[in-house]
PDB file of N, CA and C in Angstrom:
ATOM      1  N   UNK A   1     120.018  38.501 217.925  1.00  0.00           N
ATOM      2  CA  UNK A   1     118.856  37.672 218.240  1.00  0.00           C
ATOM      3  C   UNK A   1     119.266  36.438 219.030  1.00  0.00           C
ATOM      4  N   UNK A   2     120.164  36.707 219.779  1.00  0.00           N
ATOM      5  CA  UNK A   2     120.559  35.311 220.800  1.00  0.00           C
ATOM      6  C   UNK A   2     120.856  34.276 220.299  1.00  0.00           C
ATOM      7  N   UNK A   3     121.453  34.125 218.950  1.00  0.00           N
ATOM      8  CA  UNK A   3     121.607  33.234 218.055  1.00  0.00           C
ATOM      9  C   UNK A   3     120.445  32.137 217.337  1.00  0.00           C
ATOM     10  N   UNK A   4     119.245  32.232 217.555  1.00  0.00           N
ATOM     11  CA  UNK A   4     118.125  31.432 217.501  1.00  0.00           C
ATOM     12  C   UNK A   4     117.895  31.880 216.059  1.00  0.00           C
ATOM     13  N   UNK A   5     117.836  30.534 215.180  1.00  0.00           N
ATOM     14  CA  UNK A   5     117.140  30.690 213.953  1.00  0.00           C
ATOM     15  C   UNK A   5     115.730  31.549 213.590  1.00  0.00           C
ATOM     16  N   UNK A   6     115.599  32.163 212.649  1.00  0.00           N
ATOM     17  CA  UNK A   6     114.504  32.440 211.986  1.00  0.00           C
ATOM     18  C   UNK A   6     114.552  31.672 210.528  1.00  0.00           C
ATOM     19  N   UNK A   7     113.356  31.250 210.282  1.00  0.00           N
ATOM     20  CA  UNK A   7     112.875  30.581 208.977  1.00  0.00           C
ATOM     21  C   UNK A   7     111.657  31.728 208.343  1.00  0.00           C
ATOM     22  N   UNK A   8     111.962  31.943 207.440  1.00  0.00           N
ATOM     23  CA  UNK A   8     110.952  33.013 206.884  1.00  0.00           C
ATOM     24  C   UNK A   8     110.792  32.237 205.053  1.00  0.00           C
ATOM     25  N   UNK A   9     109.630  31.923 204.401  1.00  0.00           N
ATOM     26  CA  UNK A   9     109.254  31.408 203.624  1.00  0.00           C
ATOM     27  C   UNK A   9     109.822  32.098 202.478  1.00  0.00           C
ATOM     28  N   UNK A  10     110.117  31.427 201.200  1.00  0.00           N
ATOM     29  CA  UNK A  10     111.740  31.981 200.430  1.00  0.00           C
ATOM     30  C   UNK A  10     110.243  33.136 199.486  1.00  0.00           C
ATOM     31  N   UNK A  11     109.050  32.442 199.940  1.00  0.00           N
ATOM     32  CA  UNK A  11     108.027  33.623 198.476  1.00  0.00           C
ATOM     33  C   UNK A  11     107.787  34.846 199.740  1.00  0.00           C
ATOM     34  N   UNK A  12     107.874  35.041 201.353  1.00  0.00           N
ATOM     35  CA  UNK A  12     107.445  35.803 201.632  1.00  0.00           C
ATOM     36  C   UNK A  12     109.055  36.919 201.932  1.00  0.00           C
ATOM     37  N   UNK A  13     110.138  36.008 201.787  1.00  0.00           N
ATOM     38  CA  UNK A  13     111.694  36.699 201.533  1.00  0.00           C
ATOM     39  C   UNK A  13     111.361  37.402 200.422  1.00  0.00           C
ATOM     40  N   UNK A  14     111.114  36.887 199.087  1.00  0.00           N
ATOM     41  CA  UNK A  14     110.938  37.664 197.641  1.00  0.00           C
ATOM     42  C   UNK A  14     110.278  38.770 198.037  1.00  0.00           C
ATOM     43  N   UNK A  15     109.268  38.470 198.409  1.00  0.00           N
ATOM     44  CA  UNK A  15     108.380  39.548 199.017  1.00  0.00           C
ATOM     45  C   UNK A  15     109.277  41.080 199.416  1.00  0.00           C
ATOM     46  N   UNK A  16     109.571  40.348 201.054  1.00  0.00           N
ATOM     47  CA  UNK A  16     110.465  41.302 201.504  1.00  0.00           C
ATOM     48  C   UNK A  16     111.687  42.283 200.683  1.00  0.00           C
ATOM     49  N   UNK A  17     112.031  41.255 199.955  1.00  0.00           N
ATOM     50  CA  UNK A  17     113.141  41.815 198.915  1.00  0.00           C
ATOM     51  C   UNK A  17     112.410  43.227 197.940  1.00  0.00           C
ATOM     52  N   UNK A  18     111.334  43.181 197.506  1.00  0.00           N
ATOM     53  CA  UNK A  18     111.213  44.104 196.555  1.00  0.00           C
ATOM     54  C   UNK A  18     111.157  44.744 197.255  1.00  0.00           C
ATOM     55  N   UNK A  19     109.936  44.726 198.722  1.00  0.00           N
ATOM     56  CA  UNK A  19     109.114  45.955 199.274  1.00  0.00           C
ATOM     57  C   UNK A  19     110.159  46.969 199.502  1.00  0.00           C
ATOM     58  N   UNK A  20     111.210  46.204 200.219  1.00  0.00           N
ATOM     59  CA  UNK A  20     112.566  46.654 200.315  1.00  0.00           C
ATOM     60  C   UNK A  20     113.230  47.694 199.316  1.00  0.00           C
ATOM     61  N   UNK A  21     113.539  47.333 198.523  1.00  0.00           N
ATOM     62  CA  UNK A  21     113.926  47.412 197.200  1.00  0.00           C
ATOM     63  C   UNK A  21     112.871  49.065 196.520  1.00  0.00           C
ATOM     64  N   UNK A  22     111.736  48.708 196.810  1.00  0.00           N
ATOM     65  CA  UNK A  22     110.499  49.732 196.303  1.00  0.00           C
ATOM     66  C   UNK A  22     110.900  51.369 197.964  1.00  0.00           C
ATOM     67  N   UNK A  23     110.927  50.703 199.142  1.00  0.00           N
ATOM     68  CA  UNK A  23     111.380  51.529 200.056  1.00  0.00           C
ATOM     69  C   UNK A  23     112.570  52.218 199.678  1.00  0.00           C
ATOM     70  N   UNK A  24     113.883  51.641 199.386  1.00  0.00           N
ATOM     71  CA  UNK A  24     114.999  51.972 198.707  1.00  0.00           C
ATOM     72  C   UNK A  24     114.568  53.400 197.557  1.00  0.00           C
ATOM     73  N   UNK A  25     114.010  52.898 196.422  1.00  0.00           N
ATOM     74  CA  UNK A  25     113.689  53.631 195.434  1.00  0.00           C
ATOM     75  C   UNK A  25     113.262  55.120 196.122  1.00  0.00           C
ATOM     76  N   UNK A  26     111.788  54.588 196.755  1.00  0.00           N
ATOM     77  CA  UNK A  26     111.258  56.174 196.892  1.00  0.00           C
ATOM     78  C   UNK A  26     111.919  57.034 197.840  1.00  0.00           C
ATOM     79  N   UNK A  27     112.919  56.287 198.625  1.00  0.00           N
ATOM     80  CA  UNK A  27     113.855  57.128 199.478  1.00  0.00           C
ATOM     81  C   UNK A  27     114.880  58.248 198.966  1.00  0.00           C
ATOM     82  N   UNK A  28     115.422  57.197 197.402  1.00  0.00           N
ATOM     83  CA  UNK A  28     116.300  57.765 196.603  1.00  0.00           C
ATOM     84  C   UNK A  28     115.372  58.994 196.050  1.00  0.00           C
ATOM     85  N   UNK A  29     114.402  58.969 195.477  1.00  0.00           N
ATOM     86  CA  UNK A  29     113.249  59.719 194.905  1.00  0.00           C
ATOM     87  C   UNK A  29     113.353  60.895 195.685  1.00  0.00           C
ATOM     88  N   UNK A  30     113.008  60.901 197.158  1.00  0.00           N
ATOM     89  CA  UNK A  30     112.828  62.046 198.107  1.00  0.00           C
ATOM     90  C   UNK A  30     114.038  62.735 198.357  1.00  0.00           C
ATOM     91  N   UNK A  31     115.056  62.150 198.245  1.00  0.00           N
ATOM     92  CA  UNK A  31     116.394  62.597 198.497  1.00  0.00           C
ATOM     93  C   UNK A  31     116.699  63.733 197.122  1.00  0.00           C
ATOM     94  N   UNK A  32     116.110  63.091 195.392  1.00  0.00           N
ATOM     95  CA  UNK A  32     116.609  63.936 194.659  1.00  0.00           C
ATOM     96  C   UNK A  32     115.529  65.242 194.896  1.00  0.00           C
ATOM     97  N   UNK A  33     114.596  64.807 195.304  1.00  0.00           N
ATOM     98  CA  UNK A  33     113.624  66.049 195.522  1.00  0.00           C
ATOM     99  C   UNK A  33     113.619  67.150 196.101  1.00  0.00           C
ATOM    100  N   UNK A  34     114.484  66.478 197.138  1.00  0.00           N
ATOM    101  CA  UNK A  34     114.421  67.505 198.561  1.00  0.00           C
ATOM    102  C   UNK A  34     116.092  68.495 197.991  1.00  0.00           C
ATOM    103  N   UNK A  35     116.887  68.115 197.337  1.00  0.00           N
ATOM    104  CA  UNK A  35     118.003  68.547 196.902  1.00  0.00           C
ATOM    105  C   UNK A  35     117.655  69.547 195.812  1.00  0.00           C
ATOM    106  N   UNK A  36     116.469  69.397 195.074  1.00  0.00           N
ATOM    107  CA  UNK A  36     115.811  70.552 193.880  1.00  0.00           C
ATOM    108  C   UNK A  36     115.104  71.337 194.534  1.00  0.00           C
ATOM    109  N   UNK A  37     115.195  71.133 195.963  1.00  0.00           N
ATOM    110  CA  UNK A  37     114.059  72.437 196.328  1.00  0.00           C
ATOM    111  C   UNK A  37     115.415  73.449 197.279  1.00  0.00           C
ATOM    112  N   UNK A  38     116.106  72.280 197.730  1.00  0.00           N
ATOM    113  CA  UNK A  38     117.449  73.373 198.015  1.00  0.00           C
ATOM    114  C   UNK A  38     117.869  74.443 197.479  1.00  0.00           C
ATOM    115  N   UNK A  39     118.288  73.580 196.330  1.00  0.00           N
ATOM    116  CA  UNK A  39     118.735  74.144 194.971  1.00  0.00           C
ATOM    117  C   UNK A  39     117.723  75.549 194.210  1.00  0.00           C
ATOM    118  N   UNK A  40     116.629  75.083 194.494  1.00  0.00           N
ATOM    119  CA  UNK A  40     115.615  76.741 193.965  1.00  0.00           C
ATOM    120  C   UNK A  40     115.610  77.525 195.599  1.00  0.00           C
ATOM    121  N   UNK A  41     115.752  77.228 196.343  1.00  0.00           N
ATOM    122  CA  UNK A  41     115.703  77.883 198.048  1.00  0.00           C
ATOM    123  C   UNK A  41     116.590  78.615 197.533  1.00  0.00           C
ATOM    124  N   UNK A  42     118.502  78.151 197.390  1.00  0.00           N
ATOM    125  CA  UNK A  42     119.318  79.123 196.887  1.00  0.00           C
ATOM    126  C   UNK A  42     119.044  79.746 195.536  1.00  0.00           C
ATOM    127  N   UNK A  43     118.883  79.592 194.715  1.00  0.00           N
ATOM    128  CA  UNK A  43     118.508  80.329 193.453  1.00  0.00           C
ATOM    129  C   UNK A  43     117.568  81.543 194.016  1.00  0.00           C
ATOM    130  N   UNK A  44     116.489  81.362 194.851  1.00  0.00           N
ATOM    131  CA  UNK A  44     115.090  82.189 194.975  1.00  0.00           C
ATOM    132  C   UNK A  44     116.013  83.441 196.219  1.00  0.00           C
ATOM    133  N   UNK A  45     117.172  82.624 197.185  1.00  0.00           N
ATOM    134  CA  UNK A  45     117.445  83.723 198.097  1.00  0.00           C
ATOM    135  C   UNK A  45     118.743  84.721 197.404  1.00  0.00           C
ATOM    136  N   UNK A  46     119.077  84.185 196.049  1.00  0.00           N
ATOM    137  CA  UNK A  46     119.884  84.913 195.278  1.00  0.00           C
ATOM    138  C   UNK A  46     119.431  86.083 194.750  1.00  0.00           C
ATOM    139  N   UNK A  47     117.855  86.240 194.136  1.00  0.00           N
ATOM    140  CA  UNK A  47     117.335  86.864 193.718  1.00  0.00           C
ATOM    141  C   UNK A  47     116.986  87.704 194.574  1.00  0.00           C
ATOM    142  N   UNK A  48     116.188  87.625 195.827  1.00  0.00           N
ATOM    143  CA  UNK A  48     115.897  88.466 196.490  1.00  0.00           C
ATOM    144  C   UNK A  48     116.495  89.136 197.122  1.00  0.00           C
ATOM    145  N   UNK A  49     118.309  88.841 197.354  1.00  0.00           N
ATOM    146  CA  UNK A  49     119.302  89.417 197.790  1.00  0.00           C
ATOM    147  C   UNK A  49     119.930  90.780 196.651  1.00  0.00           C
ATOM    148  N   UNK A  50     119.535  90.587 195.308  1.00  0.00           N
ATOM    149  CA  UNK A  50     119.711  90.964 194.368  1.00  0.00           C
ATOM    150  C   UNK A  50     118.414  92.255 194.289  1.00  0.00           C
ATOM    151  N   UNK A  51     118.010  91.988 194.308  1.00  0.00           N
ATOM    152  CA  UNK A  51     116.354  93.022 194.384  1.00  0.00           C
ATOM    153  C   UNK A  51     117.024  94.254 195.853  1.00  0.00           C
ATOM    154  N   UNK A  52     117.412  93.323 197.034  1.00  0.00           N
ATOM    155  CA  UNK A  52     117.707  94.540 198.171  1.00  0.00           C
ATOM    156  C   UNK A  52     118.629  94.784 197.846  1.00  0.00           C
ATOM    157  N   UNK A  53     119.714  94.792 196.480  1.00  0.00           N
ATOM    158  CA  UNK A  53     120.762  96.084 196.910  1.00  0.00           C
ATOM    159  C   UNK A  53     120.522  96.320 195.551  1.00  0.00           C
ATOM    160  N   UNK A  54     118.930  96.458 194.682  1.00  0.00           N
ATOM    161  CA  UNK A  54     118.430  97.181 193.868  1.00  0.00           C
ATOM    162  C   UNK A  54     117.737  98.378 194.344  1.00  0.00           C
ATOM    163  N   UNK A  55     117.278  98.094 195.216  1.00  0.00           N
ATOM    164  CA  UNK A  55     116.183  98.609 196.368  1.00  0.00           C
ATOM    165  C   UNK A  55     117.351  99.592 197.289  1.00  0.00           C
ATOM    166  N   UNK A  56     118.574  99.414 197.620  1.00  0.00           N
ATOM    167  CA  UNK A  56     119.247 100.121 198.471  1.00  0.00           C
ATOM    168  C   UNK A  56     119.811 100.888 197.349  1.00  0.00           C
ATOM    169  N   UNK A  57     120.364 101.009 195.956  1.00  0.00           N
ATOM    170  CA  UNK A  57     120.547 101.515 195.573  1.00  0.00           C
ATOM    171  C   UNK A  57     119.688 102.795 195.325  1.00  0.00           C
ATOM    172  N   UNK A  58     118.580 102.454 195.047  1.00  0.00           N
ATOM    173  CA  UNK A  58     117.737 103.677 194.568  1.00  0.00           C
ATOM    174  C   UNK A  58     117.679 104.234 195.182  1.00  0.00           C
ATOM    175  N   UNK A  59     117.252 103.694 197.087  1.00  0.00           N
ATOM    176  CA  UNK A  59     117.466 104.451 197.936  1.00  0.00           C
ATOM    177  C   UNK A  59     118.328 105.650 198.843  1.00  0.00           C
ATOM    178  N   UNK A  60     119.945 105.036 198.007  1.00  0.00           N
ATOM    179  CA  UNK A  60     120.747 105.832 197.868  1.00  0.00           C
ATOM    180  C   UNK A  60     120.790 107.237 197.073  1.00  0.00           C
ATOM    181  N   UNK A  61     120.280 107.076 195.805  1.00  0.00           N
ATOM    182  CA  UNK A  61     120.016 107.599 194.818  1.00  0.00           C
ATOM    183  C   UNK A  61     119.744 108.772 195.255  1.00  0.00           C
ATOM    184  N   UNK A  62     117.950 108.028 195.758  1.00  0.00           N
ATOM    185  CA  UNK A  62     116.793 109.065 196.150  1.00  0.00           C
ATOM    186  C   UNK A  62     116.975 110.021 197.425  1.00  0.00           C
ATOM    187  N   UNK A  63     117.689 109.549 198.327  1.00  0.00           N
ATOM    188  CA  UNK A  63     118.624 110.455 199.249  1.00  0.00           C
ATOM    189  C   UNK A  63     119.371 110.953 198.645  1.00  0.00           C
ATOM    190  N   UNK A  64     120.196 111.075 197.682  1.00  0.00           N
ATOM    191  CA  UNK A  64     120.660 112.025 197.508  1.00  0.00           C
ATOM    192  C   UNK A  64     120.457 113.307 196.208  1.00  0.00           C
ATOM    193  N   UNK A  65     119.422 112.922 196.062  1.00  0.00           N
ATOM    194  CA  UNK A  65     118.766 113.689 194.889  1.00  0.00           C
ATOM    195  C   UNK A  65     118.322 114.555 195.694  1.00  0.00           C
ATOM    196  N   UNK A  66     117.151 114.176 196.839  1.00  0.00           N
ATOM    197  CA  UNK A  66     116.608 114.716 198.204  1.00  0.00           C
ATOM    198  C   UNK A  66     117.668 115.782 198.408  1.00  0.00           C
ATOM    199  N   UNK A  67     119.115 115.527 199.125  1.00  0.00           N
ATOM    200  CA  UNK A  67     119.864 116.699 199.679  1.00  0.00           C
ATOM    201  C   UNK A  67     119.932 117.607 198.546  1.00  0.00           C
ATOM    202  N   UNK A  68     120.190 117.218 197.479  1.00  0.00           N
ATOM    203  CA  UNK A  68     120.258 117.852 196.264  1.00  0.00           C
ATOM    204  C   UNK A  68     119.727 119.395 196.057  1.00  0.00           C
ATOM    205  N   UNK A  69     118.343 118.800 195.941  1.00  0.00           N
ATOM    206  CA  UNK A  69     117.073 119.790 195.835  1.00  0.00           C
ATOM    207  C   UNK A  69     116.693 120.429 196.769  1.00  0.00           C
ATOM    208  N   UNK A  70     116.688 119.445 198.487  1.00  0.00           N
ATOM    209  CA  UNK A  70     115.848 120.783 199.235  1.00  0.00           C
ATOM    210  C   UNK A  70     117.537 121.111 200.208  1.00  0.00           C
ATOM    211  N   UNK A  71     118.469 121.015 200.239  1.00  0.00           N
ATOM    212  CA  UNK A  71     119.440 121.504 200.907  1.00  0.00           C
ATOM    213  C   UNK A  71     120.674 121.591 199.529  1.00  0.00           C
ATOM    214  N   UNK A  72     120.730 122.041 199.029  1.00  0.00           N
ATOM    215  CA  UNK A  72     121.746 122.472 198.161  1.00  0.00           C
ATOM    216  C   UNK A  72     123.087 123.384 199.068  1.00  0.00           C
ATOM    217  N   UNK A  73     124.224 122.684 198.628  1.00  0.00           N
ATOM    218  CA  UNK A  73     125.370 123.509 198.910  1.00  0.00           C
ATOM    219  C   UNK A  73     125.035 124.840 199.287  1.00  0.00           C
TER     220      UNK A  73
END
């Protein structure tokens, strides 16, 4: 600031200090939030990774039950 004083009134500093302070908080707030939805993002793409090689299994299965029955040795 070109070295030029600012005077800012010490009740509208207090001021500043909490709003501050309250900005701080809900930042921290959003930060743990956004880290629990990560956190179920991986949990939720665990599961569904888990389901497709439930799903590829059977499919395995069912192919080969298929050769089984209509092409037998």
């Amino acid at each position: 600031m070109d070295g030029k004083s600012v005077f800012v009134k010490v009740d509208h500093y207090k001021e500043l200090l909490d709003i501050m302070d309250f900005v701080k908080l809900k930042i921290q707030e959003a930060e743990r939030e956004i880290e629990k939805l990560r956190s179920l993002r991986a949990k939720e793409d665990e599961e569904i990774d888990a389901w497709a090689e439930k799903l590829d299994d059977i499919k395995r299965k069912i192919a080969g039950l298929y050769s089984q029955v209509f092409a037998p040795e």
